[in-house]
PDB file of N, CA and C in Angstrom:
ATOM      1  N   UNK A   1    -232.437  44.930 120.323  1.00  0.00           N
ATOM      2  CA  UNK A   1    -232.493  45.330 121.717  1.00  0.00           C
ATOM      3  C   UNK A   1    -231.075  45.580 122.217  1.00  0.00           C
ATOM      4  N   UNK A   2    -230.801  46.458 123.101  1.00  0.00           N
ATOM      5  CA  UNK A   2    -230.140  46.949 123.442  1.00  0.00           C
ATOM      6  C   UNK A   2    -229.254  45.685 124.580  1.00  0.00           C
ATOM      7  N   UNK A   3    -227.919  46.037 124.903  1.00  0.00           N
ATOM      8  CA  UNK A   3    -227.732  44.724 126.265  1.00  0.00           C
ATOM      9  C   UNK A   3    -227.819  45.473 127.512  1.00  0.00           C
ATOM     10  N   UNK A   4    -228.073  46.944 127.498  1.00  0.00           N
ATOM     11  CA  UNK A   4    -228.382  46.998 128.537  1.00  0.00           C
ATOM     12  C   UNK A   4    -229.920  47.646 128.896  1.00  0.00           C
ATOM     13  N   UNK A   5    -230.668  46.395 127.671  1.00  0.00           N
ATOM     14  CA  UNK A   5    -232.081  46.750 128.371  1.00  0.00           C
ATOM     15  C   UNK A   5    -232.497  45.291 128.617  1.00  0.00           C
ATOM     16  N   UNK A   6    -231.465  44.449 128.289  1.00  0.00           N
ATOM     17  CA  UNK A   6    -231.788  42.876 128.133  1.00  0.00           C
ATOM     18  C   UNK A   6    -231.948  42.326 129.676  1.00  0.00           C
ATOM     19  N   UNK A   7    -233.252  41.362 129.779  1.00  0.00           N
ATOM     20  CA  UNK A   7    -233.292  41.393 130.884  1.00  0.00           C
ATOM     21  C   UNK A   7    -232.288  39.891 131.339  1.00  0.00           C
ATOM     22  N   UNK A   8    -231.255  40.136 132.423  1.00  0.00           N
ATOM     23  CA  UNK A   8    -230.432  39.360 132.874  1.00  0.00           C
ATOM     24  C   UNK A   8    -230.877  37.863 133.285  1.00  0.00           C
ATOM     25  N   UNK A   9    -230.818  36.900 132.308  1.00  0.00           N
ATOM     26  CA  UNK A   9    -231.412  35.447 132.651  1.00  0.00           C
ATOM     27  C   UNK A   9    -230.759  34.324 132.662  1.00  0.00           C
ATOM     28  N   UNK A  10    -229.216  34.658 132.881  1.00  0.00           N
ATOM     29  CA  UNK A  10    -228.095  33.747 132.843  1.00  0.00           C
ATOM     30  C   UNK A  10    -227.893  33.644 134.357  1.00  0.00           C
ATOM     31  N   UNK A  11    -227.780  32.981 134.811  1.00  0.00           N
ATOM     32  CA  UNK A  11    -227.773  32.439 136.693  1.00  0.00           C
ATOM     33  C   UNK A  11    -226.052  32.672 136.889  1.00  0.00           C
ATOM     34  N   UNK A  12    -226.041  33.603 137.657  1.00  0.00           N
ATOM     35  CA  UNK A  12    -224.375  33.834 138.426  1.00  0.00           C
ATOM     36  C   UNK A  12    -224.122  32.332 139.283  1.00  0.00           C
ATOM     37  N   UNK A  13    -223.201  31.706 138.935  1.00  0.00           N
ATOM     38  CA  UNK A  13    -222.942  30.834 139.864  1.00  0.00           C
ATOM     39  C   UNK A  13    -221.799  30.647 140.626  1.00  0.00           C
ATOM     40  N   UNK A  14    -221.653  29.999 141.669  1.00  0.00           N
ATOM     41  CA  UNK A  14    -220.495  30.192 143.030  1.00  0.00           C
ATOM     42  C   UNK A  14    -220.277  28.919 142.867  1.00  0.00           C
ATOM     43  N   UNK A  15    -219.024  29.035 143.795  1.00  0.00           N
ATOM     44  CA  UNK A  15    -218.276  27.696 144.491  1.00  0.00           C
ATOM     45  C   UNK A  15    -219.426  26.832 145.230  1.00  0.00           C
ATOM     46  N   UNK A  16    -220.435  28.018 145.977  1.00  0.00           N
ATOM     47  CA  UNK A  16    -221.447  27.480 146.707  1.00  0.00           C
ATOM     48  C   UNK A  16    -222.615  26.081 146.029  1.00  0.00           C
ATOM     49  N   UNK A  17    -222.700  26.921 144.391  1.00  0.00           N
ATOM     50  CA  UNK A  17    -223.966  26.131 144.298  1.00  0.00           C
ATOM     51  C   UNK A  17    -223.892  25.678 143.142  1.00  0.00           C
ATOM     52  N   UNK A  18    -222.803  25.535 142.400  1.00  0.00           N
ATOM     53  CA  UNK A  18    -222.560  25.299 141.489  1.00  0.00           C
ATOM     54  C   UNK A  18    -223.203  23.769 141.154  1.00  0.00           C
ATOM     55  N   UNK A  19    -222.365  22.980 141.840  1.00  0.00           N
ATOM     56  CA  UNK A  19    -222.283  21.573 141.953  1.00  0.00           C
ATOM     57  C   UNK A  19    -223.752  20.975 141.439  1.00  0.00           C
ATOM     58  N   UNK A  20    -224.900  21.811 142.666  1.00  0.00           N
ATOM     59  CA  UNK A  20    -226.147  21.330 142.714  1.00  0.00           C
ATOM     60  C   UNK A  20    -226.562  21.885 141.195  1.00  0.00           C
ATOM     61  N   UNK A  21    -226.392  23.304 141.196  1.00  0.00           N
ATOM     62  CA  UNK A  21    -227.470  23.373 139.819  1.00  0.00           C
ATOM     63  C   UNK A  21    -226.913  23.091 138.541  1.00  0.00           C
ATOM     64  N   UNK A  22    -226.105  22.536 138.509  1.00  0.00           N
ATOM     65  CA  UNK A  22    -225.708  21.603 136.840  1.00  0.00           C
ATOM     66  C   UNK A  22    -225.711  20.317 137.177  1.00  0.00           C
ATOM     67  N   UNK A  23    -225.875  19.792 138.618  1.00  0.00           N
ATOM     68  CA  UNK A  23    -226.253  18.308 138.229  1.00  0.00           C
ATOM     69  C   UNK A  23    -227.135  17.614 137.901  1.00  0.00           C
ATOM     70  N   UNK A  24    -228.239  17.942 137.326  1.00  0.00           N
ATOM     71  CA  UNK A  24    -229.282  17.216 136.456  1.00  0.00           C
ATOM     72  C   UNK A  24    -229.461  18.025 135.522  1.00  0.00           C
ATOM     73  N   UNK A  25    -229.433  17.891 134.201  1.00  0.00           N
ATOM     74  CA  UNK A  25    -229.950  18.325 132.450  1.00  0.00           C
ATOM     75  C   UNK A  25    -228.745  18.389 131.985  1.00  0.00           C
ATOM     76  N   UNK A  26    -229.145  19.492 131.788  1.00  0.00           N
ATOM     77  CA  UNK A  26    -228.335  20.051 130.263  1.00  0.00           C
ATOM     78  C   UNK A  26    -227.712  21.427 131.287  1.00  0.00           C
ATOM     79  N   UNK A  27    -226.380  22.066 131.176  1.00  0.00           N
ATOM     80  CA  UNK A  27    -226.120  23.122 131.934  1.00  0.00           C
ATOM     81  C   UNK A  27    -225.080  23.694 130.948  1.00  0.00           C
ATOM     82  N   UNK A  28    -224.813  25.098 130.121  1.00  0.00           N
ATOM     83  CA  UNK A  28    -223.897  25.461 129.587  1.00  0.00           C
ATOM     84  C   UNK A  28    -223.722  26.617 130.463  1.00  0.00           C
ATOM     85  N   UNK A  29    -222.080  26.647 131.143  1.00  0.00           N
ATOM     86  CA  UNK A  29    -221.309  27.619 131.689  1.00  0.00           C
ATOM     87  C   UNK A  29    -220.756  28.388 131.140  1.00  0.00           C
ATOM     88  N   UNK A  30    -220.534  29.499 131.131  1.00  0.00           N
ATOM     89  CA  UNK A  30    -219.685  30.650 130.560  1.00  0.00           C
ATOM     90  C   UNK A  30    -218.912  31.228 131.808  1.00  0.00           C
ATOM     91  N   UNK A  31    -217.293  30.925 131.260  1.00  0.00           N
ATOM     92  CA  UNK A  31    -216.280  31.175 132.593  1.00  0.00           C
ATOM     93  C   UNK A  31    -215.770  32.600 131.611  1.00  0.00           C
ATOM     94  N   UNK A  32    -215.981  33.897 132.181  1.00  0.00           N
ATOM     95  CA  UNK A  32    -215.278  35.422 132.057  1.00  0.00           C
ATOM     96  C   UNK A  32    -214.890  35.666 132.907  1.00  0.00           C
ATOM     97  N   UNK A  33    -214.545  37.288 132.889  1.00  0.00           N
ATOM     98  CA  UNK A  33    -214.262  38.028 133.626  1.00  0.00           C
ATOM     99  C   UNK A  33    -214.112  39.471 133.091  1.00  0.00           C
ATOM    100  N   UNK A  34    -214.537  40.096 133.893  1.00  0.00           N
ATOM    101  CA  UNK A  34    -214.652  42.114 133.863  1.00  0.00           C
ATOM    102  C   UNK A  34    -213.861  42.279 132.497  1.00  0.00           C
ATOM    103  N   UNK A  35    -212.739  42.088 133.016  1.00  0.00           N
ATOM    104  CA  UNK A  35    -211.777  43.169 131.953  1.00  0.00           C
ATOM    105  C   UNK A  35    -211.317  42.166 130.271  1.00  0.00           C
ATOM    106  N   UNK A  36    -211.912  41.008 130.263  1.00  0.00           N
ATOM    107  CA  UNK A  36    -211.747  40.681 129.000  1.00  0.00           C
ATOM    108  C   UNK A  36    -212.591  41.495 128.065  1.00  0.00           C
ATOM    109  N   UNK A  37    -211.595  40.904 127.380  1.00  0.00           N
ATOM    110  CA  UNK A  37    -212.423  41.891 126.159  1.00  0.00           C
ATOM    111  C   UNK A  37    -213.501  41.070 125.169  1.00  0.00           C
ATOM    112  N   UNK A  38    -213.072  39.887 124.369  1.00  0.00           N
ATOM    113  CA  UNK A  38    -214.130  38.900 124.066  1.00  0.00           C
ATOM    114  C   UNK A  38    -214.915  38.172 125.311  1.00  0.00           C
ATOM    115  N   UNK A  39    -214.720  38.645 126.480  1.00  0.00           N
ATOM    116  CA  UNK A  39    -215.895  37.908 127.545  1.00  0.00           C
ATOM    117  C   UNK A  39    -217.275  39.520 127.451  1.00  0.00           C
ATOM    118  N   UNK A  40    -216.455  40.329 127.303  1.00  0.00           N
ATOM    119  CA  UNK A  40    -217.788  41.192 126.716  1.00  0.00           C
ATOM    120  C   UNK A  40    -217.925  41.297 125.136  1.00  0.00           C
ATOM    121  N   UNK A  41    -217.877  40.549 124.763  1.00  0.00           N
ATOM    122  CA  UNK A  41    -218.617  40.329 123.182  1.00  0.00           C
ATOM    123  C   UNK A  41    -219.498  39.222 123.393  1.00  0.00           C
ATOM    124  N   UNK A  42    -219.335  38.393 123.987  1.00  0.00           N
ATOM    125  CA  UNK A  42    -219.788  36.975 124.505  1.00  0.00           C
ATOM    126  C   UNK A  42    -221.253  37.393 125.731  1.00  0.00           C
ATOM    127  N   UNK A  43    -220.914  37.915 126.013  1.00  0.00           N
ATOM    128  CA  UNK A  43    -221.796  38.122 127.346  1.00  0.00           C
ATOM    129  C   UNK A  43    -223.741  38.015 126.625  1.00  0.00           C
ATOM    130  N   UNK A  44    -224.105  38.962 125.932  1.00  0.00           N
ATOM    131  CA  UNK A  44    -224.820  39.975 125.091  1.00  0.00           C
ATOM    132  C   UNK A  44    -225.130  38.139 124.674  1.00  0.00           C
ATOM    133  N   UNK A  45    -224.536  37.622 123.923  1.00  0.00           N
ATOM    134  CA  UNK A  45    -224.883  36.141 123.113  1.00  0.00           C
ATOM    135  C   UNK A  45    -225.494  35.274 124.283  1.00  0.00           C
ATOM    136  N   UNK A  46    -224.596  34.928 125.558  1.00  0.00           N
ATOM    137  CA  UNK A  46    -224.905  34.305 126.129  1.00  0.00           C
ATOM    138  C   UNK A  46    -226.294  34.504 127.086  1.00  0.00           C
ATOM    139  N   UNK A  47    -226.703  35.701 127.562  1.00  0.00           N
ATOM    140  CA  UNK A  47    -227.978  36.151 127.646  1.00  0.00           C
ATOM    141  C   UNK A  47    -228.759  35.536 126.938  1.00  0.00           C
ATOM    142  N   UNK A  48    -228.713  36.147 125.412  1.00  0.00           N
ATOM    143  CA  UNK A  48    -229.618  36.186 124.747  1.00  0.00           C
ATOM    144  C   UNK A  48    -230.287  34.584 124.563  1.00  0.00           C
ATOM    145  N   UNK A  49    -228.776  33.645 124.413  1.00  0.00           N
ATOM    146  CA  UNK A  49    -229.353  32.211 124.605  1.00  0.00           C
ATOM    147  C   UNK A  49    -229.725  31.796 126.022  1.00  0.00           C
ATOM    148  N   UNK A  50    -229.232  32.328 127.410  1.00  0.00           N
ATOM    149  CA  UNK A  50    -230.018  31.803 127.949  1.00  0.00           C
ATOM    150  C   UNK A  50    -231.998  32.243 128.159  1.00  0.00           C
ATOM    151  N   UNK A  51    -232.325  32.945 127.647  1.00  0.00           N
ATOM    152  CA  UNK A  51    -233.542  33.369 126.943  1.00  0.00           C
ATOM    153  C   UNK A  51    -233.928  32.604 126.557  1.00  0.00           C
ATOM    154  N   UNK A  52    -233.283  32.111 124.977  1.00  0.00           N
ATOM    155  CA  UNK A  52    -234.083  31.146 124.046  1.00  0.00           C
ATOM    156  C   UNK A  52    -233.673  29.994 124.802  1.00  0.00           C
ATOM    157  N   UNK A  53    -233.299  29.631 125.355  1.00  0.00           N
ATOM    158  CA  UNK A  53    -233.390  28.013 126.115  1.00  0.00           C
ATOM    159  C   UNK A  53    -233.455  27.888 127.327  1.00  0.00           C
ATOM    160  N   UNK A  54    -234.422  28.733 128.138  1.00  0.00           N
ATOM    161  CA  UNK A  54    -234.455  28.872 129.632  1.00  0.00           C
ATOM    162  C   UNK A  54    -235.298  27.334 130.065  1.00  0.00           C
ATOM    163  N   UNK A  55    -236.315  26.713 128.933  1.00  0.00           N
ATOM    164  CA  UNK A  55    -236.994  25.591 129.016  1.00  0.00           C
ATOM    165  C   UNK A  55    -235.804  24.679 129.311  1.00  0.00           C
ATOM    166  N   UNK A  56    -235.073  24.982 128.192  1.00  0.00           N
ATOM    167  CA  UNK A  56    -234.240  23.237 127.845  1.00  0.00           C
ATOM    168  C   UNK A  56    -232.875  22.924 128.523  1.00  0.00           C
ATOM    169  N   UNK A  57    -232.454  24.349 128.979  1.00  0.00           N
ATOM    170  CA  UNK A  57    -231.391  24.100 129.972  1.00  0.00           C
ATOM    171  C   UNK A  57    -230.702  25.205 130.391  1.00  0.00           C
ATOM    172  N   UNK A  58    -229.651  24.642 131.388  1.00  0.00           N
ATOM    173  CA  UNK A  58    -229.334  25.825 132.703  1.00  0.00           C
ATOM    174  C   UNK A  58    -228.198  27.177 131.600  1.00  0.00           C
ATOM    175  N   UNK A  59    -228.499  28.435 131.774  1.00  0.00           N
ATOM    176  CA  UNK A  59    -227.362  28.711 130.930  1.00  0.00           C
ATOM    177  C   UNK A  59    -226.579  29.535 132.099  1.00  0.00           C
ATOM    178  N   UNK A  60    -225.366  29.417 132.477  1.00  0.00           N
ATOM    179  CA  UNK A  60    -224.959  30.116 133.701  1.00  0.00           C
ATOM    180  C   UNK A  60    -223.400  30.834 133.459  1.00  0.00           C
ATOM    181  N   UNK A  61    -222.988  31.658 134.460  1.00  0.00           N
ATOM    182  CA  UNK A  61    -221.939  32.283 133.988  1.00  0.00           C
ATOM    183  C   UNK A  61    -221.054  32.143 135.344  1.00  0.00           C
ATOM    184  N   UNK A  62    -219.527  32.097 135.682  1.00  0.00           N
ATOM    185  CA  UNK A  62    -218.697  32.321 136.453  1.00  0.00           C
ATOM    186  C   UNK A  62    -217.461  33.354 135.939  1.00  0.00           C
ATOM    187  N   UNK A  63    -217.424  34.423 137.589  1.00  0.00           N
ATOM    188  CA  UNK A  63    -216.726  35.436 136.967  1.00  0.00           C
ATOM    189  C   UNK A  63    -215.311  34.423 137.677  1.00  0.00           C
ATOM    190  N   UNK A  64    -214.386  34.357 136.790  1.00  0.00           N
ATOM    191  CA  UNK A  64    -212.873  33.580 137.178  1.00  0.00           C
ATOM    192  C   UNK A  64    -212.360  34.386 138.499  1.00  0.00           C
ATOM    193  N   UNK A  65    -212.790  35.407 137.737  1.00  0.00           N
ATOM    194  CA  UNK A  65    -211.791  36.267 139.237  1.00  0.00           C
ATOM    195  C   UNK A  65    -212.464  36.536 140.778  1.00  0.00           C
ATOM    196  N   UNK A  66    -213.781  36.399 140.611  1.00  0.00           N
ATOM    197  CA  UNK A  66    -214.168  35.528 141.810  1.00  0.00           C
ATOM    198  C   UNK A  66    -214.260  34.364 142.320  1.00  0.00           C
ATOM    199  N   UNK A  67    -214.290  33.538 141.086  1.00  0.00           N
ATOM    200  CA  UNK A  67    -214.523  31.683 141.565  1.00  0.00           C
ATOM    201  C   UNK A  67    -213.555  31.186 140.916  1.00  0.00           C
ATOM    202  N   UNK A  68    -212.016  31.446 141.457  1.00  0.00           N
ATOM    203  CA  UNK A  68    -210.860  31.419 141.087  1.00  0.00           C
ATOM    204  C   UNK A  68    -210.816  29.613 141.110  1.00  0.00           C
ATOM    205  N   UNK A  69    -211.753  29.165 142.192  1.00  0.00           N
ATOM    206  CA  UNK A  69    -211.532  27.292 142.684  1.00  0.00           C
ATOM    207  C   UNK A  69    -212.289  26.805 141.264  1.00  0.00           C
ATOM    208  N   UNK A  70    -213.172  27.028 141.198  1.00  0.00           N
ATOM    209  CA  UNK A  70    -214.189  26.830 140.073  1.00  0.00           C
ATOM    210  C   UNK A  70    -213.447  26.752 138.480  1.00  0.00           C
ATOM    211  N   UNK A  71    -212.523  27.718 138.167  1.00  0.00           N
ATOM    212  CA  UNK A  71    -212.241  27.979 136.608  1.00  0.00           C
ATOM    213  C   UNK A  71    -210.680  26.672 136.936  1.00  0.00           C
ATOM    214  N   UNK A  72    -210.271  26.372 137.970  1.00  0.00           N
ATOM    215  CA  UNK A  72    -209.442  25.824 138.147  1.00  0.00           C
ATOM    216  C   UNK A  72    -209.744  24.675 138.347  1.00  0.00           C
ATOM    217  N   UNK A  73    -210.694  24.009 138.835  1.00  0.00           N
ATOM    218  CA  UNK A  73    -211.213  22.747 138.696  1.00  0.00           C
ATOM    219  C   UNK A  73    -211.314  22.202 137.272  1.00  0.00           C
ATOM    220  N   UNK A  74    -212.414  23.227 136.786  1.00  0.00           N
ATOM    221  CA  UNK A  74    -212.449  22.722 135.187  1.00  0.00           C
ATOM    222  C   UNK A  74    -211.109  22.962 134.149  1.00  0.00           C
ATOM    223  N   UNK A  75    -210.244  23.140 134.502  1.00  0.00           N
ATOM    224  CA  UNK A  75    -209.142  23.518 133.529  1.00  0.00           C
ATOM    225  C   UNK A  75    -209.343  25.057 132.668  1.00  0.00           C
ATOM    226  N   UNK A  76    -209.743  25.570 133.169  1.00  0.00           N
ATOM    227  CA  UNK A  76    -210.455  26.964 132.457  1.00  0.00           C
ATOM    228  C   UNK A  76    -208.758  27.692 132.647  1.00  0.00           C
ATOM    229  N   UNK A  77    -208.121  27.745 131.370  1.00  0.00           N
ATOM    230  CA  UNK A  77    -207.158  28.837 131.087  1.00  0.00           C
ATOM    231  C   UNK A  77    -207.022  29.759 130.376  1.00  0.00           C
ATOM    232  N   UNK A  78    -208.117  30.473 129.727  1.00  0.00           N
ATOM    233  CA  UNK A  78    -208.115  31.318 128.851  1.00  0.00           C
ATOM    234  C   UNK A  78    -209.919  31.487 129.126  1.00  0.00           C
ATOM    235  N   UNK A  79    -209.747  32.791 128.464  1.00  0.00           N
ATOM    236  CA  UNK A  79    -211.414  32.937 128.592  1.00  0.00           C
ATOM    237  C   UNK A  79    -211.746  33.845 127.494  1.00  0.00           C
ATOM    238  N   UNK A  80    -213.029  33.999 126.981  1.00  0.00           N
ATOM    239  CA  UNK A  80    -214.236  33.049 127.543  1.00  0.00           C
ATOM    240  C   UNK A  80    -214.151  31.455 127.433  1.00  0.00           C
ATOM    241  N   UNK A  81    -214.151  30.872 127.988  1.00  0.00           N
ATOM    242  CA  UNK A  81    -214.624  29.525 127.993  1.00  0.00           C
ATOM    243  C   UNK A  81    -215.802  29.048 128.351  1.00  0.00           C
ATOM    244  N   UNK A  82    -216.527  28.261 127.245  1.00  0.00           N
ATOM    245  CA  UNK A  82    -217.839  27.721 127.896  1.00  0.00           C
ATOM    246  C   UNK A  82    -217.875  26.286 127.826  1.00  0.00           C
ATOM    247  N   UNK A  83    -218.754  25.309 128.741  1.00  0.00           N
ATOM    248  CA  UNK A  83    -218.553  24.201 128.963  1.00  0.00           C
ATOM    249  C   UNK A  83    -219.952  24.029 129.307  1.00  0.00           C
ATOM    250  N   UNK A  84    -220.057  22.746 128.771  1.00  0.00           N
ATOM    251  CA  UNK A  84    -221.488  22.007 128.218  1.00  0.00           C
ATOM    252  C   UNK A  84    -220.941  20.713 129.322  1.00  0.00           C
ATOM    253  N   UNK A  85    -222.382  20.965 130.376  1.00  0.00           N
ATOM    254  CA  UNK A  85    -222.751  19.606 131.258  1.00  0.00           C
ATOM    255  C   UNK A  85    -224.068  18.816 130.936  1.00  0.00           C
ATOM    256  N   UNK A  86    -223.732  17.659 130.832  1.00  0.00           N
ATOM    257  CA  UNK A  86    -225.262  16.633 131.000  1.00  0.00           C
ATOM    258  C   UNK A  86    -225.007  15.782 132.154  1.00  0.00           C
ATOM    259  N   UNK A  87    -225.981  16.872 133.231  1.00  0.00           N
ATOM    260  CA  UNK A  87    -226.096  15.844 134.554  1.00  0.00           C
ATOM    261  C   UNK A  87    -224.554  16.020 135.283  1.00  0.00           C
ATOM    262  N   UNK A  88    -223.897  17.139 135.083  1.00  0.00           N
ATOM    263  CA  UNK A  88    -222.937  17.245 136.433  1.00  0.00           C
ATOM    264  C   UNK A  88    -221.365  16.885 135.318  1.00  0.00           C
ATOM    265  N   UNK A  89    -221.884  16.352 134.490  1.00  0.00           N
ATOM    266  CA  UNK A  89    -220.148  15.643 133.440  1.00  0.00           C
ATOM    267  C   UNK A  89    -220.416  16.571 132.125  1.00  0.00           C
ATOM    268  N   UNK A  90    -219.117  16.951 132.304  1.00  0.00           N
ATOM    269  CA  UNK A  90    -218.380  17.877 131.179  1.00  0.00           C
ATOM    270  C   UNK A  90    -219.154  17.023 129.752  1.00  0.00           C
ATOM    271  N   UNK A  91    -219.405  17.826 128.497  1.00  0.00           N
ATOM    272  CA  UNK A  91    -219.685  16.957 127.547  1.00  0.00           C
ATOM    273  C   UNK A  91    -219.066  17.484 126.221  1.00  0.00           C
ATOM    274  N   UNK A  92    -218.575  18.955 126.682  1.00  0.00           N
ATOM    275  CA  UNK A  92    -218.194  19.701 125.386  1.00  0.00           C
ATOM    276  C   UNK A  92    -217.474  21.163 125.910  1.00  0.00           C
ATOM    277  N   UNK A  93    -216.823  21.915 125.226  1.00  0.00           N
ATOM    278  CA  UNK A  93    -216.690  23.426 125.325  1.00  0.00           C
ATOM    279  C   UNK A  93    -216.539  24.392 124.293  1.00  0.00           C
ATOM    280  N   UNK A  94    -216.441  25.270 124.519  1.00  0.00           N
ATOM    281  CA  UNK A  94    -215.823  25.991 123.671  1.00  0.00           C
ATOM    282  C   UNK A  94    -214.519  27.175 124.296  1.00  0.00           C
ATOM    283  N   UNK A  95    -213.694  26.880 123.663  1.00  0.00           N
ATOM    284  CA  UNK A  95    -212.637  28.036 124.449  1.00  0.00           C
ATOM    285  C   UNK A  95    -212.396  29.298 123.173  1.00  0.00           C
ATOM    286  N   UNK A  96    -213.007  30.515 123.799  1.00  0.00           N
ATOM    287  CA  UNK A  96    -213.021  31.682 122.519  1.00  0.00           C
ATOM    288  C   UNK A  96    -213.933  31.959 122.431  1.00  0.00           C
ATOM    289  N   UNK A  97    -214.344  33.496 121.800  1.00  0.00           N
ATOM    290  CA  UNK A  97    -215.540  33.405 121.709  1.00  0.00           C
ATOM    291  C   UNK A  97    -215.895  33.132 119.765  1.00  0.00           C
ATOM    292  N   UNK A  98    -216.624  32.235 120.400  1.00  0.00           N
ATOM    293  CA  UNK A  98    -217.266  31.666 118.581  1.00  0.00           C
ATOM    294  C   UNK A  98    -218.661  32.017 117.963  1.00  0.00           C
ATOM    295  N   UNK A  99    -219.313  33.555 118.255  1.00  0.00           N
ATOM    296  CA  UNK A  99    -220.050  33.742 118.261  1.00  0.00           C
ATOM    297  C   UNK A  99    -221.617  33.112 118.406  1.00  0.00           C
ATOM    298  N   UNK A 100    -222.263  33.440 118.201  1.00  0.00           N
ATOM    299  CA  UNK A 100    -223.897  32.687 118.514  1.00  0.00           C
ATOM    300  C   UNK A 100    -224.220  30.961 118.224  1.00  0.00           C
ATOM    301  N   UNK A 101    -223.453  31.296 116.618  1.00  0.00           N
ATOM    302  CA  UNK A 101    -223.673  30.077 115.853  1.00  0.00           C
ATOM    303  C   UNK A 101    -222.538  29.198 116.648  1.00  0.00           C
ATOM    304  N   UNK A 102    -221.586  28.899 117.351  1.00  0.00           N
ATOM    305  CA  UNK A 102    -220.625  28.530 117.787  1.00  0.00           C
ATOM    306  C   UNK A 102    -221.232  27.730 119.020  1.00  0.00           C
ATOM    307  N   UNK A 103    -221.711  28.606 120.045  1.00  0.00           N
ATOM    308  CA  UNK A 103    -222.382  28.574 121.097  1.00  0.00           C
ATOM    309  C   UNK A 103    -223.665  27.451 120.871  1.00  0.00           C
ATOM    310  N   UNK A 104    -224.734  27.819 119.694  1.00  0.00           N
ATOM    311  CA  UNK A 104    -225.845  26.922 119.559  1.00  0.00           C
ATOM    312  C   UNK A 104    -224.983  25.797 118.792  1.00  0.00           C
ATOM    313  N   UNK A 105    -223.855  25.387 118.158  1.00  0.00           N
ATOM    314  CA  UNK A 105    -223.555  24.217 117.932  1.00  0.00           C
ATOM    315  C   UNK A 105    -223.083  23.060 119.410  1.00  0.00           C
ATOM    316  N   UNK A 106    -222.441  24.027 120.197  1.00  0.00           N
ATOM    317  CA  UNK A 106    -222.426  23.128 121.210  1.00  0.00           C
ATOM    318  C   UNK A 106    -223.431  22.949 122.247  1.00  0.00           C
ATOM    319  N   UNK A 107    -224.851  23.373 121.960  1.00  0.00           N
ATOM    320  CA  UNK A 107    -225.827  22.952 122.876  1.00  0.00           C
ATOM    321  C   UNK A 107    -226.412  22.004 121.663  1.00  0.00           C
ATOM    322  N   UNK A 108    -226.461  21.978 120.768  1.00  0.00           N
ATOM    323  CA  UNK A 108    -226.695  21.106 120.096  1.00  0.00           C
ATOM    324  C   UNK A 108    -225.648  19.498 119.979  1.00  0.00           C
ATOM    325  N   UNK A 109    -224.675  19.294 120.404  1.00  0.00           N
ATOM    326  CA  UNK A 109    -223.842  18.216 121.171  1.00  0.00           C
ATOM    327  C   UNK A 109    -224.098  17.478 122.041  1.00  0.00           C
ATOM    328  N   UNK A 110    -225.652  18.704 123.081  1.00  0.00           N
ATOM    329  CA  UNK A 110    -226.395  17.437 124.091  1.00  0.00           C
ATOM    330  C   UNK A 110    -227.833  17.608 123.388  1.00  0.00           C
ATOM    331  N   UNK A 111    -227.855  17.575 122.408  1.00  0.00           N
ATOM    332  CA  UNK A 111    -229.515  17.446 121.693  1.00  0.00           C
ATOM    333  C   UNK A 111    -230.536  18.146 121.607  1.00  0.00           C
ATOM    334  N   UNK A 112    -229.878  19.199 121.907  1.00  0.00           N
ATOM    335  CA  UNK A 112    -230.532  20.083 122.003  1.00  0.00           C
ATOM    336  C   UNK A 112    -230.830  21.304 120.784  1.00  0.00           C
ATOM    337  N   UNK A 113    -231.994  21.548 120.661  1.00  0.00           N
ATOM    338  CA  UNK A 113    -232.033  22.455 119.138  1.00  0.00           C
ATOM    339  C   UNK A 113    -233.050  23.464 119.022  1.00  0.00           C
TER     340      UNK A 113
END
C-alpha cells in the first residue's frame, strides 16, 4: 500500500493534550518534523504500527517545530526520536530512525507484542 493511501491513525498531539492522552497505558511518541529527511522514512512505519497496535496502545506523533515546549521538555535533540510511555513516565526511546524492527523492539520493552 501506498503512504499516501494509508489511512492516517497516528494521533497529532499538542502542548494542549498531550499530558492527558499518554497518561494511562502504553503511549509511543514520534517527535519529527517537515523537512527531515529520516522523519519521512519513519513516518510510513509509524502509521503503519499505529494500525497494528491501535488495541494495545497510543501511537502519536509531535511536529518539533510546532511543539517546540514539548520536544524540549523531553530532551528531544535530534530527530526522529521516539519515546515509549507507561502511564505518563518515559520507559524507553529510540533516537534515529531504526526501522520497523527497531520501533516493535521498543514497544516490546512495555510488553507488548
Amino acid at each position: 500500500m501506498l503512504y499516501s493511501q494509508t489511512v492516517m491513525v497516528a494521533v497529532k498531539l499538542s502542548k494542549n493534550d498531550f499530558d492527558e492522552k499518554i497518561k494511562t497505558g502504553i503511549a509511543m511518541v514520534d517527535f519529527w518534523a517537515e523537512w527531515c529527511g529520516p522523519c519521512k522514512m519513519a513516518g510510513p512505519v509509524v502509521e503503519e504500527l499505529a494500525n497494528e497496535y491501535k488495541d494495545k496502545a497510543l501511537v502519536g506523533k509531535v511536529d518539533v517545530d510546532a511543539e517546540p515546549e514539548l520536544a524540549s521538555k523531553y530532551g528531544v535533540m535530534s530527530i526522529p526520536t521516539v519515546v515509549l510511555f507507561r502511564d505518563g513516565q518515559e520507559i524507553g526511546r529510540q533516537v534515529g530512525f531504526a526501522g520497523k524492527a527497531g520501533y516493535v523492539q521498543l514497544l516490546q520493552k512495555a510488553g507488548i507484542n
